[in-house]
PDB file of N, CA and C in Angstrom:
ATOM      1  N   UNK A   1     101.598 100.363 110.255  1.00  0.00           N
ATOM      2  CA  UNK A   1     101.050 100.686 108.973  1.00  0.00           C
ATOM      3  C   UNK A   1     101.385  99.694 107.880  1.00  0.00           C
ATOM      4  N   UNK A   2     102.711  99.536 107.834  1.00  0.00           N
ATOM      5  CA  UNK A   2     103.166  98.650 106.775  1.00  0.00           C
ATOM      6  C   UNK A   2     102.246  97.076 106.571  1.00  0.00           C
ATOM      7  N   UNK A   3     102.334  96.525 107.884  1.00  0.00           N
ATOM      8  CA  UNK A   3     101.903  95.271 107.720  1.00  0.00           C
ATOM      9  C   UNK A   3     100.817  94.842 107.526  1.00  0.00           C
ATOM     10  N   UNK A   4      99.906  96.090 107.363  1.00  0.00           N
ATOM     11  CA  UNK A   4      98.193  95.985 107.639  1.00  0.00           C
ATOM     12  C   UNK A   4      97.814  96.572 105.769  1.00  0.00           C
ATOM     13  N   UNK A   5      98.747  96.676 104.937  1.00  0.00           N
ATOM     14  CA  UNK A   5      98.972  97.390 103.521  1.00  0.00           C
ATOM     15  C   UNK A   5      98.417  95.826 102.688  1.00  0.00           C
ATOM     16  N   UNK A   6      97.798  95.983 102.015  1.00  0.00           N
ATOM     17  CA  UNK A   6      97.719  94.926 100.920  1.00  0.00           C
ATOM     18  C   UNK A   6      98.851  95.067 100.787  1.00  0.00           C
ATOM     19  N   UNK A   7      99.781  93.192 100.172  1.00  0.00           N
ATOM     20  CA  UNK A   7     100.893  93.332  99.489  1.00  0.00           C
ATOM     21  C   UNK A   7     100.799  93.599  98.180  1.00  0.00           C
ATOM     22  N   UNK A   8      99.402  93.545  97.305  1.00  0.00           N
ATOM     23  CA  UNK A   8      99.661  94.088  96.252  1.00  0.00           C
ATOM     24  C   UNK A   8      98.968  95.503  95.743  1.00  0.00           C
ATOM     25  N   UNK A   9      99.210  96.035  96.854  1.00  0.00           N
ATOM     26  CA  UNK A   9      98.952  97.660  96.808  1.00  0.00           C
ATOM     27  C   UNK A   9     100.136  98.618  96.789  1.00  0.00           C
ATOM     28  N   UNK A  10     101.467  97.665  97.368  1.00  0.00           N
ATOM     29  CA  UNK A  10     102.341  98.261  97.937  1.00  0.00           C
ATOM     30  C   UNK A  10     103.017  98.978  96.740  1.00  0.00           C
ATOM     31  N   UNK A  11     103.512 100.581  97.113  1.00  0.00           N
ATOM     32  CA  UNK A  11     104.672 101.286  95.974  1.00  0.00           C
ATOM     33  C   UNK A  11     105.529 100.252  95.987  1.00  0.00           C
ATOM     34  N   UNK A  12     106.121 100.893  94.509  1.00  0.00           N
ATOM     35  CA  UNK A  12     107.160  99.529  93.804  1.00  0.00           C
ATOM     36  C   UNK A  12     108.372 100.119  95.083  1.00  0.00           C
ATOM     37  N   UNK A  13     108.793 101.253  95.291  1.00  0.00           N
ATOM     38  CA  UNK A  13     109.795 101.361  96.347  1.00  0.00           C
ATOM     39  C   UNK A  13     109.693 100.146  97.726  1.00  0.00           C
ATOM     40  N   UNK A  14     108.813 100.076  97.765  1.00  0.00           N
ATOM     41  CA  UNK A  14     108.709  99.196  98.955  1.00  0.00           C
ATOM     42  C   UNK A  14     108.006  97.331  98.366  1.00  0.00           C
ATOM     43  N   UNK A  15     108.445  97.085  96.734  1.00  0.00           N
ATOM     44  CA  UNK A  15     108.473  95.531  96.278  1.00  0.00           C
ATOM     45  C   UNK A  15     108.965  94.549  97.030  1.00  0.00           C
ATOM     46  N   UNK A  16     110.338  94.557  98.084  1.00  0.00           N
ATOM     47  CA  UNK A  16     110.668  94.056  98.695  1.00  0.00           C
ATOM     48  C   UNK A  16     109.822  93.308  99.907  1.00  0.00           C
ATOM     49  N   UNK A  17     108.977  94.152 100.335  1.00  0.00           N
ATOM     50  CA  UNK A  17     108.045  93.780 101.577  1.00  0.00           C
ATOM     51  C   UNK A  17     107.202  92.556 100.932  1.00  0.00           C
ATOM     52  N   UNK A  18     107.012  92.640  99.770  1.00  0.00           N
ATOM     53  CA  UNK A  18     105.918  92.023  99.351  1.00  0.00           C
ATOM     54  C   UNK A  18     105.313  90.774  99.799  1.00  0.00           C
ATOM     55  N   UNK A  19     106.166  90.078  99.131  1.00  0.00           N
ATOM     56  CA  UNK A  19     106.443  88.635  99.443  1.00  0.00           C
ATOM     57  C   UNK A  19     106.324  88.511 101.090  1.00  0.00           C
ATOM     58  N   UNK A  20     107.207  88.602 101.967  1.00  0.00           N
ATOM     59  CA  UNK A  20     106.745  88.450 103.597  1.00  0.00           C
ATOM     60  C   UNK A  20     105.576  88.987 104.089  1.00  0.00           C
ATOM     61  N   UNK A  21     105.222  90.277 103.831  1.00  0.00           N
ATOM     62  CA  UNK A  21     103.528  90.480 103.739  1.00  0.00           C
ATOM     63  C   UNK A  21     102.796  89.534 103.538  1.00  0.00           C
ATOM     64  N   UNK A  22     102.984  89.036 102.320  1.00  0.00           N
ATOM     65  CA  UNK A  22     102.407  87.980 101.889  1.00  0.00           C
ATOM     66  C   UNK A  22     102.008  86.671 102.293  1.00  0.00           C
ATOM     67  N   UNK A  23     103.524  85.920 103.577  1.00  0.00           N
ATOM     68  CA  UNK A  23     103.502  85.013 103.891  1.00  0.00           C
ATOM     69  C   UNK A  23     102.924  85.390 105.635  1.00  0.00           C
ATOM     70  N   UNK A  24     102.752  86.529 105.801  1.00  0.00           N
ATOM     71  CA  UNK A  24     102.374  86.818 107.005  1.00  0.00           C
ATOM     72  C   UNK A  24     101.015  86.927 106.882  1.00  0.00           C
ATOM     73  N   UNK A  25     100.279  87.179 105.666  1.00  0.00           N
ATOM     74  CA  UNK A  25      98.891  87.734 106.057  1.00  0.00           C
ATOM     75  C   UNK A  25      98.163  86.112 105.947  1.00  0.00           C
ATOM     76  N   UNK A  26      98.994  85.177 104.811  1.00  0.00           N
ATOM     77  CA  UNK A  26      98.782  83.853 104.649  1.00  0.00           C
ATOM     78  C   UNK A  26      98.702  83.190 105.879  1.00  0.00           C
ATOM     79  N   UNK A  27      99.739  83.201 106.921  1.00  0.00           N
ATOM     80  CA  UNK A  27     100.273  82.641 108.041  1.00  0.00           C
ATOM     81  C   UNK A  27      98.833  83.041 108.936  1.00  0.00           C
ATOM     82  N   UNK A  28      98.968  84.039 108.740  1.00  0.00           N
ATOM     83  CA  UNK A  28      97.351  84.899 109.741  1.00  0.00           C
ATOM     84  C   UNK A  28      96.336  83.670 109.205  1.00  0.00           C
ATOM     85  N   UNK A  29      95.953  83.830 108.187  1.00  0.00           N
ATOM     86  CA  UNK A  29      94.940  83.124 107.801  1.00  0.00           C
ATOM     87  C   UNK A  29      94.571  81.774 107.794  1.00  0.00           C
ATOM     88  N   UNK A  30      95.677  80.853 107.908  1.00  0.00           N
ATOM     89  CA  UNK A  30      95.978  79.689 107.950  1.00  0.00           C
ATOM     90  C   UNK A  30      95.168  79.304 109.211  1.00  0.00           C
ATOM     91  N   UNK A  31      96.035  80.484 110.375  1.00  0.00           N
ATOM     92  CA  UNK A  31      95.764  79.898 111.624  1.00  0.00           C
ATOM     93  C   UNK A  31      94.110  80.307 112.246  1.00  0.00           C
ATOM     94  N   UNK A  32      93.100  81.166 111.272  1.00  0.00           N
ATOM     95  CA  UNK A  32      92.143  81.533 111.852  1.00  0.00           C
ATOM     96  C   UNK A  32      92.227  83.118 112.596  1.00  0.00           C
ATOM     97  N   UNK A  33      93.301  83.811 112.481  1.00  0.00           N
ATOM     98  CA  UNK A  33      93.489  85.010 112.843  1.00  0.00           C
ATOM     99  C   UNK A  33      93.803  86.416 111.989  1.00  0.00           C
ATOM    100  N   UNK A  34      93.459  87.175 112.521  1.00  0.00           N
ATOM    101  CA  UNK A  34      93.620  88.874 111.723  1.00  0.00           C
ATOM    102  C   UNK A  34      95.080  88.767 111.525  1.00  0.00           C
ATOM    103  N   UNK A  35      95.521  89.435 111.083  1.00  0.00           N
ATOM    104  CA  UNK A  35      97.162  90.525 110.716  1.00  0.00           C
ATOM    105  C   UNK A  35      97.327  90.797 112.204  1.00  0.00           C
ATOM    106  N   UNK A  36      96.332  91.486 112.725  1.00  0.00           N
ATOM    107  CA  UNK A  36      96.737  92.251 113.908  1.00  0.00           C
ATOM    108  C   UNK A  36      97.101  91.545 115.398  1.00  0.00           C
ATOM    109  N   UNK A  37      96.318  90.570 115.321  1.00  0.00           N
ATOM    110  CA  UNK A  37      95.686  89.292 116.401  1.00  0.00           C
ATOM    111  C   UNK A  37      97.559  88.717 116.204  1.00  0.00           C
ATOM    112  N   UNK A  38      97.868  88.360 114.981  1.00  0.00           N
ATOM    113  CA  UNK A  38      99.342  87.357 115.031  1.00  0.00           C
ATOM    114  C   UNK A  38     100.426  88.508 115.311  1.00  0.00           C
ATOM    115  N   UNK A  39     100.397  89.609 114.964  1.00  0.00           N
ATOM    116  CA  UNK A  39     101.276  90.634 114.995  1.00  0.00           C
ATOM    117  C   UNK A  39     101.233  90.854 116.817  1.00  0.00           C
ATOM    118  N   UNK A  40     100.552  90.999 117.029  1.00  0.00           N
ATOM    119  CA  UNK A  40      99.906  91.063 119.209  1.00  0.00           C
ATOM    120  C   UNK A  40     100.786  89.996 119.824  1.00  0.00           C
ATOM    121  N   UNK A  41     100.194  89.179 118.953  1.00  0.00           N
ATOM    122  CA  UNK A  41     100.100  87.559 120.003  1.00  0.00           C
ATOM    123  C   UNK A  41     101.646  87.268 119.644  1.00  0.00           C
ATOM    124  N   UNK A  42     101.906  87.428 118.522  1.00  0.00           N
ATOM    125  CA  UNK A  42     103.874  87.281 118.510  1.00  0.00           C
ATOM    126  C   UNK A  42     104.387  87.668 119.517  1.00  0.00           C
ATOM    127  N   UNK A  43     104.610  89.641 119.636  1.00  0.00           N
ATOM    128  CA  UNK A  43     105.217  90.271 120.306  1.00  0.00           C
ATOM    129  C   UNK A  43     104.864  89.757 121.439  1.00  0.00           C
ATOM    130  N   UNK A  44     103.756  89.218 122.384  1.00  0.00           N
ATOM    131  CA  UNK A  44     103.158  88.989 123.636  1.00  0.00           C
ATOM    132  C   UNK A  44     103.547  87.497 123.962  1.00  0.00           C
ATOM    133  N   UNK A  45     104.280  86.625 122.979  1.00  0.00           N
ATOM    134  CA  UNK A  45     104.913  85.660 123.028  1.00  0.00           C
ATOM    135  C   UNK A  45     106.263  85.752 123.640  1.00  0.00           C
ATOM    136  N   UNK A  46     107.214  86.498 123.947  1.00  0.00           N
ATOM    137  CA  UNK A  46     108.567  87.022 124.373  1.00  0.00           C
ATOM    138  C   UNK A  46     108.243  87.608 125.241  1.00  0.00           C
ATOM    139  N   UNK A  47     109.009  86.714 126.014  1.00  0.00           N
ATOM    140  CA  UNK A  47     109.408  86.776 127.340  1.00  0.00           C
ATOM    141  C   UNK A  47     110.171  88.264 127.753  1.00  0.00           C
ATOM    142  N   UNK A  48     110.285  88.713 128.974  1.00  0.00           N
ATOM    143  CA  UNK A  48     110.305  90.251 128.926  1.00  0.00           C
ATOM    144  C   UNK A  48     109.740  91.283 128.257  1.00  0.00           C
ATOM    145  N   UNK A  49     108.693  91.093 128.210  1.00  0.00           N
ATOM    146  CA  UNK A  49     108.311  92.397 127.483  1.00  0.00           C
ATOM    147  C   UNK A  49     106.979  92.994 128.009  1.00  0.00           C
ATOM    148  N   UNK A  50     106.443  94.013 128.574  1.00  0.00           N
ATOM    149  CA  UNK A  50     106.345  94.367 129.591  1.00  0.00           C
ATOM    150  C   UNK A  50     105.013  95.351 129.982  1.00  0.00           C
ATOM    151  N   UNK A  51     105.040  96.137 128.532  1.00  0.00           N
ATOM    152  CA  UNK A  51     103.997  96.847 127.839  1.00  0.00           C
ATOM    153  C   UNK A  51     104.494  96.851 126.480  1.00  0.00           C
ATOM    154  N   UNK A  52     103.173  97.046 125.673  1.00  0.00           N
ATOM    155  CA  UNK A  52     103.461  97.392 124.396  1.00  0.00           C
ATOM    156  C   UNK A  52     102.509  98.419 123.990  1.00  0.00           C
ATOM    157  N   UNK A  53     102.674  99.340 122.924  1.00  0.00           N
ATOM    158  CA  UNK A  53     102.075 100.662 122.980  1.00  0.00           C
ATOM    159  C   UNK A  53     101.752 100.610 121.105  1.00  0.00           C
ATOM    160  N   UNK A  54     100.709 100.785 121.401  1.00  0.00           N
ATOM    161  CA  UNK A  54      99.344 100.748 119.821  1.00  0.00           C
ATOM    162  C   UNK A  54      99.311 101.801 119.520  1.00  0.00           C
ATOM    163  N   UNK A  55      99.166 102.144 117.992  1.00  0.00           N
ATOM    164  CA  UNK A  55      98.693 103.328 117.941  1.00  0.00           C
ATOM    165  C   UNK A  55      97.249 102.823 117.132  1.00  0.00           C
ATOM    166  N   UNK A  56      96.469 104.542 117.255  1.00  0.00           N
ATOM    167  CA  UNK A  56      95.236 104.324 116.860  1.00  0.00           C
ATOM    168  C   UNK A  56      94.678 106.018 116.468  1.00  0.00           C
ATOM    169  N   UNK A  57      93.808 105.524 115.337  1.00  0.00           N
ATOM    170  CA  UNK A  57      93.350 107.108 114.945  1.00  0.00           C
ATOM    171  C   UNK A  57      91.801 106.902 115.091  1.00  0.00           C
ATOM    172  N   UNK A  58      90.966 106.201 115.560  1.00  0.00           N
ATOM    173  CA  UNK A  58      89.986 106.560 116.122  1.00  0.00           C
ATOM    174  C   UNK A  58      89.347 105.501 117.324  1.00  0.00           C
ATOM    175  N   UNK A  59      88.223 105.925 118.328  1.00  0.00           N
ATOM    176  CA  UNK A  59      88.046 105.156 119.085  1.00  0.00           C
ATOM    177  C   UNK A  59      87.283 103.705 118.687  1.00  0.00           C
ATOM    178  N   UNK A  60      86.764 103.837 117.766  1.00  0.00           N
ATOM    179  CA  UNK A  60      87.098 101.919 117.286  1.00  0.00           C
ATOM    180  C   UNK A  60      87.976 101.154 117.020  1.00  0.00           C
ATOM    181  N   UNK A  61      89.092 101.833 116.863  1.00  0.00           N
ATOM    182  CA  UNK A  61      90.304 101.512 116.584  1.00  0.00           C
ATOM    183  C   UNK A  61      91.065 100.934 118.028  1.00  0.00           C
ATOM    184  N   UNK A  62      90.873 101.876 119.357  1.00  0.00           N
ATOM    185  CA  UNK A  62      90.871 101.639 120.477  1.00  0.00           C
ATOM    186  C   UNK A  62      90.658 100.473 121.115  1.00  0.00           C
ATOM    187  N   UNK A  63      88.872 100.454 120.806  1.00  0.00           N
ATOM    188  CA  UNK A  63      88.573  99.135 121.415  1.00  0.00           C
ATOM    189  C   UNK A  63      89.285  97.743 120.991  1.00  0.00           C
ATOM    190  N   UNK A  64      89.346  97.764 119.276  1.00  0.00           N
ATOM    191  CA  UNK A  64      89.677  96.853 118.672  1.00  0.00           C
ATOM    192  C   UNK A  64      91.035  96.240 119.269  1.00  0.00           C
ATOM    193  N   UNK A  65      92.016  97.330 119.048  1.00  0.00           N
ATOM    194  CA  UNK A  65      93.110  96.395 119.958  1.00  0.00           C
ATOM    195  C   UNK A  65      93.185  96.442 121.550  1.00  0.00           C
ATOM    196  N   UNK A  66      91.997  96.698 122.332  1.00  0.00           N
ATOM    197  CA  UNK A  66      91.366  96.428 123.581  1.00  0.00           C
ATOM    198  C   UNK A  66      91.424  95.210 123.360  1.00  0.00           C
ATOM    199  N   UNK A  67      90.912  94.533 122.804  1.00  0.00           N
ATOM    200  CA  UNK A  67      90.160  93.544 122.304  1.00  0.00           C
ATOM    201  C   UNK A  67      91.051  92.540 122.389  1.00  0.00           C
ATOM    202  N   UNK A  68      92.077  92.577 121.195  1.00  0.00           N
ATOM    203  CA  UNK A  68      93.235  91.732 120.979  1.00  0.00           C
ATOM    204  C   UNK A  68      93.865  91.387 122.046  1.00  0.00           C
ATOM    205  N   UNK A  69      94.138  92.216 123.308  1.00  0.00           N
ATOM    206  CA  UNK A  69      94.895  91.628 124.517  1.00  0.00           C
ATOM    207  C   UNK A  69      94.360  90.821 125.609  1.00  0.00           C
ATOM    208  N   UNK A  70      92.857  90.345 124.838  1.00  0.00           N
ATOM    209  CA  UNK A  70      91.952  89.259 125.985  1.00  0.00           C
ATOM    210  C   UNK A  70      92.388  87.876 124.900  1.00  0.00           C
ATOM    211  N   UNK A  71      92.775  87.729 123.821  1.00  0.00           N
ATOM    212  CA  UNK A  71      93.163  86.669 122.622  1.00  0.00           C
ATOM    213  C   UNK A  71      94.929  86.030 123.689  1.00  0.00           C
ATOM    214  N   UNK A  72      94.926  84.959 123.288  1.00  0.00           N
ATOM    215  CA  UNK A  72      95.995  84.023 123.874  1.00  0.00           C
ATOM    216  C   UNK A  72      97.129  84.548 123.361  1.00  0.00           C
ATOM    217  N   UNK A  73      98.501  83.940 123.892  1.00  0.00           N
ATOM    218  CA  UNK A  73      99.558  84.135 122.278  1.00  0.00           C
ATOM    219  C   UNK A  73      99.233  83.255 121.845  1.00  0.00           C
ATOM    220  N   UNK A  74     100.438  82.934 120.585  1.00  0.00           N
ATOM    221  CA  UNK A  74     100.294  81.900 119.460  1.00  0.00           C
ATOM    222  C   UNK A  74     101.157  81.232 120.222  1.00  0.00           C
ATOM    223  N   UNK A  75     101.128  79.954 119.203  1.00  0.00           N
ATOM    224  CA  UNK A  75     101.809  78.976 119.640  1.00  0.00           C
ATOM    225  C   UNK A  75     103.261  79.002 119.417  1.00  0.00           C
ATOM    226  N   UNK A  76     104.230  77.865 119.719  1.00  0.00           N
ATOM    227  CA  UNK A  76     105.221  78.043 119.272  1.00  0.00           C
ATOM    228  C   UNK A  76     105.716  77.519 118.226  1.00  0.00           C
ATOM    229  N   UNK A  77     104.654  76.938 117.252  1.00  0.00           N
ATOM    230  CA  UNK A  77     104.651  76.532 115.872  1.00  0.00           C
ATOM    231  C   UNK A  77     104.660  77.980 114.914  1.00  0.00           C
ATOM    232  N   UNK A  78     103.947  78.682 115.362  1.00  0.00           N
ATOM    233  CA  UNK A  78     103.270  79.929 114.390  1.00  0.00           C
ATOM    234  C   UNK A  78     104.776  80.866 114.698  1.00  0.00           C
ATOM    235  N   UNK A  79     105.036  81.168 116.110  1.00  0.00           N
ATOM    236  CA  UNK A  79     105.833  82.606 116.154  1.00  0.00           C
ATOM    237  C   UNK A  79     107.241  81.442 115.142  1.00  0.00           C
ATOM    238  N   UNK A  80     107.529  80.752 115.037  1.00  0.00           N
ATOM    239  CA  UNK A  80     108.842  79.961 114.364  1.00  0.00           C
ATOM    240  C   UNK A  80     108.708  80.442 113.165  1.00  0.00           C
ATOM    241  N   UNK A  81     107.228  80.496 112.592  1.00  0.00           N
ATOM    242  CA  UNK A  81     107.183  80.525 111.301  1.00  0.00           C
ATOM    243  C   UNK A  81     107.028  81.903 111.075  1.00  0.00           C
ATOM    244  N   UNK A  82     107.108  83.203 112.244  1.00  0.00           N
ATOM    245  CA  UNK A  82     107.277  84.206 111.840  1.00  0.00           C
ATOM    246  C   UNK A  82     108.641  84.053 111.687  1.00  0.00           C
ATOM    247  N   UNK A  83     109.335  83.851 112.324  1.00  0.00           N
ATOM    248  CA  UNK A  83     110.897  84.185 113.001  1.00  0.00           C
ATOM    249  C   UNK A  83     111.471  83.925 111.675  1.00  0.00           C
ATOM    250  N   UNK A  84     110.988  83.061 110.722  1.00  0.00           N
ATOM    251  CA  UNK A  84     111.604  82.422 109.303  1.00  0.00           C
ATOM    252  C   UNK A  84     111.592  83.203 108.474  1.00  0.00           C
ATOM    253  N   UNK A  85     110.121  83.541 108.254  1.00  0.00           N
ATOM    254  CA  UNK A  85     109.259  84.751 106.851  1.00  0.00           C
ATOM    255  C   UNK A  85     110.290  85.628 107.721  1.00  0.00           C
ATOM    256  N   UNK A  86     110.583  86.270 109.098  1.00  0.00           N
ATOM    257  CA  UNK A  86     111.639  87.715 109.125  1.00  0.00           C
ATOM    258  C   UNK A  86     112.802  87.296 108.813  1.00  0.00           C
ATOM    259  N   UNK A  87     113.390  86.138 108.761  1.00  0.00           N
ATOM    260  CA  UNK A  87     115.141  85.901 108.628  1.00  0.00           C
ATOM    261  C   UNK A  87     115.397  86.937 107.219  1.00  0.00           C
ATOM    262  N   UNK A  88     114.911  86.650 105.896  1.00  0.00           N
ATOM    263  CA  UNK A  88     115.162  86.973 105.170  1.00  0.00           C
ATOM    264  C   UNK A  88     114.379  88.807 104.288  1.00  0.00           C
ATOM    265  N   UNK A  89     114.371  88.823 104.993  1.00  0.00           N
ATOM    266  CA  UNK A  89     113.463  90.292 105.004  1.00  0.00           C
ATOM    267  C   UNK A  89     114.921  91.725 104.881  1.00  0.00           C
ATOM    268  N   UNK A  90     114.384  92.197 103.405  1.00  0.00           N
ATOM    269  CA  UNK A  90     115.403  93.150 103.070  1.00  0.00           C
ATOM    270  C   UNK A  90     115.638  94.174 104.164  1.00  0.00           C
ATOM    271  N   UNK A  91     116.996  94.860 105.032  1.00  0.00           N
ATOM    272  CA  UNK A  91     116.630  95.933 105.622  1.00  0.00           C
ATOM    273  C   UNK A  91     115.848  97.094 105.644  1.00  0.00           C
ATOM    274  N   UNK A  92     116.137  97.323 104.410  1.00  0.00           N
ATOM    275  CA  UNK A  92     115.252  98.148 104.214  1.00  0.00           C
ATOM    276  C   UNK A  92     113.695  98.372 104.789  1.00  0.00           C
ATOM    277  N   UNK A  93     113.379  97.662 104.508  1.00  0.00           N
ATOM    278  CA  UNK A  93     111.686  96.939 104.780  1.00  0.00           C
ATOM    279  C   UNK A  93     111.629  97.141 106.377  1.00  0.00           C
ATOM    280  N   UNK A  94     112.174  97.164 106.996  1.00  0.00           N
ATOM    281  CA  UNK A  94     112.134  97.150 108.296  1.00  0.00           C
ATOM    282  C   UNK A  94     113.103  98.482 108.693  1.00  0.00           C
ATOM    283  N   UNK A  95     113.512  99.775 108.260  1.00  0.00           N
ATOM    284  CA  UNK A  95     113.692 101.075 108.241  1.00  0.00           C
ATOM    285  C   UNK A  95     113.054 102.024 107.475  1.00  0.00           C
ATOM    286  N   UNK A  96     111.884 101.823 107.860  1.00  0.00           N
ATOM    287  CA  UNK A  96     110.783 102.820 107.097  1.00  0.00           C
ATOM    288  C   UNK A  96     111.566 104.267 107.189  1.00  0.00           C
ATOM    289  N   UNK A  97     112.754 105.088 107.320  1.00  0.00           N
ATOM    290  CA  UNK A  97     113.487 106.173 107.017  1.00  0.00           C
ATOM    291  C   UNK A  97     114.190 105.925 106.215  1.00  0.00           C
ATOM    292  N   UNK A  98     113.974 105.404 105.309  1.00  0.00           N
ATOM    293  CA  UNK A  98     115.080 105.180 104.082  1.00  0.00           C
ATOM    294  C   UNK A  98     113.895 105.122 103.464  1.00  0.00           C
ATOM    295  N   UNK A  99     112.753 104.612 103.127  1.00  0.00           N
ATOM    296  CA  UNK A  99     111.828 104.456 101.878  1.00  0.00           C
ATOM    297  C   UNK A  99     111.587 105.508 100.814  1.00  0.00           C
ATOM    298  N   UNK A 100     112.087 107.189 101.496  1.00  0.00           N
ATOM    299  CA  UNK A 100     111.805 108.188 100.488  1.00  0.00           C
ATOM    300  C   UNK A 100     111.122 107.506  99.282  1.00  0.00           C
ATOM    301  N   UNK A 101     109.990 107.477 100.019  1.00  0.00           N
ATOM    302  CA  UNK A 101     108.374 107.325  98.976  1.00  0.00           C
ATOM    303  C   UNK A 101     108.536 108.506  98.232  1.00  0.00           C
TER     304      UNK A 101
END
């Protein structure tokens, strides 16, 4: 949910995200890809990992990330430049049980 949020939609409780949102949806765009496509192709970049499990609230939603797992990973230029935009990423932001929105 979070990462697919405009960053400038986001509640001020969650200002922190902003900015890496930001450099992630940029990063997406740079390379010619969705939010969702670099968010896939990251995780599907690491080694061991085995299944990964989507959620979805309707069946277009389904196909769509059907879809995404016929797309390559990224390279190893792009996942670096995730690994960077996350170094500095408030905890918070990444324990959506603390946000008491």
């Amino acid at each position: 949910g979070l990462f697919f949020i405009d960053p400038e939609k986001l509640p001020e409780k969650l200002g922190k995200a902003r900015e890496p949102l930001a450099e992630i949806r940029k990063t997406a765009e740079e390379n010619g890809m969705s939010v969702a496509r670099l968010a896939l192709s990251f995780v599907r970049s690491f080694d061991g990992i085995g299944s990964i499990v989507l959620g979805s609230e309707t069946p277009a939603q389904v196909a769509e990330n059907a879809a995404l797992f016929s797309e390559g990973i990224i390279s190893e230029s792009i996942g670096n430049r995730i690994l960077e935009i996350s170094e500095n990423i408030d905890p918070l932001v990444i324990r959506p049980w603390e946000w008491k929105l």
